[in-house]
Protein backbone atom coordinates (compact mmCIF):
# COMPACT_ATOMS: atom_id res chain seq x y z
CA UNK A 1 0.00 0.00 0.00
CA UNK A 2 2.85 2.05 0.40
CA UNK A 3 4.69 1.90 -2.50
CA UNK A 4 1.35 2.70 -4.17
CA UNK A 5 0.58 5.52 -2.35
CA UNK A 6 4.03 7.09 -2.93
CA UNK A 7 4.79 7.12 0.61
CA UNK A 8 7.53 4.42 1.41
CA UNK A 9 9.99 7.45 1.65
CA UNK A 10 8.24 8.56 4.63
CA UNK A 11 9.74 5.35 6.87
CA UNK A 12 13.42 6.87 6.17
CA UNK A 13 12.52 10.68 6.87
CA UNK A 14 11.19 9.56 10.23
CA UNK A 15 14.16 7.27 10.99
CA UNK A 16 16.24 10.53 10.01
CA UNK A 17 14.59 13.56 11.97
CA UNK A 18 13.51 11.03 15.18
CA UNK A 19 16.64 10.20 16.66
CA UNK A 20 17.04 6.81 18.92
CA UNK A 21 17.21 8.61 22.60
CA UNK A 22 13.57 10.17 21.77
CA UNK A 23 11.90 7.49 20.02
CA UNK A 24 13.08 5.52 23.36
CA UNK A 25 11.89 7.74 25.73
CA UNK A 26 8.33 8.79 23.47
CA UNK A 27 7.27 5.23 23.45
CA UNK A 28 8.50 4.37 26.86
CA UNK A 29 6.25 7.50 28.27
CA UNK A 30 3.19 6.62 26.00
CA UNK A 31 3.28 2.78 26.79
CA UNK A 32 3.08 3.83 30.51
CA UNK A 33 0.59 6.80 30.07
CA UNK A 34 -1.72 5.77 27.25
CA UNK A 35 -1.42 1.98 27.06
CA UNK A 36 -0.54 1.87 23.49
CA UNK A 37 2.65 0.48 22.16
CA UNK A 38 4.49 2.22 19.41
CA UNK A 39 6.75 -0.28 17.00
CA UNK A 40 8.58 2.48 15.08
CA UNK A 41 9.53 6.24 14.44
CA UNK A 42 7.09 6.64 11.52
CA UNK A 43 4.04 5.55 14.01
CA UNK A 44 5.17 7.49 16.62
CA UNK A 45 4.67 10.59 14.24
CA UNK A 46 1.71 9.53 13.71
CA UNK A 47 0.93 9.36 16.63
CA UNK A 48 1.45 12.49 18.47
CA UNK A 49 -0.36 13.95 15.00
CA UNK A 50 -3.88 11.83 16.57
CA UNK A 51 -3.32 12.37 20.25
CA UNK A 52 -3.18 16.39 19.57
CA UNK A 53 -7.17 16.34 18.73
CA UNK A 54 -8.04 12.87 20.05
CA UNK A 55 -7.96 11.37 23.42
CA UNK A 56 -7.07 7.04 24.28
CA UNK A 57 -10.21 5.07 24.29
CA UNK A 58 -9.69 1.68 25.79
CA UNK A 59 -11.99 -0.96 24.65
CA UNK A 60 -13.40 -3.53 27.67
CA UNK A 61 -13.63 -5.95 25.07
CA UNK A 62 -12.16 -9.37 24.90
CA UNK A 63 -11.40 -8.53 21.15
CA UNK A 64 -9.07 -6.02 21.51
CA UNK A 65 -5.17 -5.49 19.66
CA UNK A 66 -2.61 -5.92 22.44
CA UNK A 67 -0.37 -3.23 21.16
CA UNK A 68 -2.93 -0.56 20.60
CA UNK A 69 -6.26 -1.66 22.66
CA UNK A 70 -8.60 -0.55 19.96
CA UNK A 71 -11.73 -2.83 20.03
CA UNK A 72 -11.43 -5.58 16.75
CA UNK A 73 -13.61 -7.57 15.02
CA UNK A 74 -13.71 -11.01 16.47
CA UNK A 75 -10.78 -13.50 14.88
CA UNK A 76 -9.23 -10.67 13.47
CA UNK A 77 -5.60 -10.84 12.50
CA UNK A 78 -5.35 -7.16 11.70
CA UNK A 79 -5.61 -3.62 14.25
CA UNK A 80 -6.95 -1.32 11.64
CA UNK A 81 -6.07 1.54 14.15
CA UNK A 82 -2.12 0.89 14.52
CA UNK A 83 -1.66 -1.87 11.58
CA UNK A 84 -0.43 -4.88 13.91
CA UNK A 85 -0.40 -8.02 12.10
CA UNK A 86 -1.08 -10.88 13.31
CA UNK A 87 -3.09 -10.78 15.91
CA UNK A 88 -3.04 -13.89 18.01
């Protein structure tokens, strides 16, 4: 979808601008406050872009992704919120 979409250059700009100490302590701080885990730079962008106008909502559901806790459909492999695949 990416490649497609013209923006697999993105992944590289983030790796570039985000440097390794911040993405560390970013995702560290977010997995602790928010509950959500964040797998690279490029998501963590994305991230702080959402959580600007939009606030965590934690599902009670059983069917929930593990990394993000948006609510799933059941036996669902894939978050549509934060794009893990698979889900177990």
């Amino acid at each position: 979808m990416q490649d497609g979409s013209g923006t697999n250059n993105l992944t590289g700009l983030f790796n570039t601008i985000i440097t390794d100490d911040i993405f560390t302590q970013k995702k560290t701080r977010i997995l602790e406050e928010d509950g959500v885990y964040i797998r690279t730079k490029e998501s963590l962008h994305y991230y702080e872009c959402f959580r600007k106008t939009n606030s965590v909502k934690k599902s009670d559901s059983d069917n929930r992704c593990p990394d993000c806790n948006y609510e799933i459909a059941p036996n669902s492999r894939f978050c549509r919120m934060c794009g893990k695949f698979p889900i177990n």
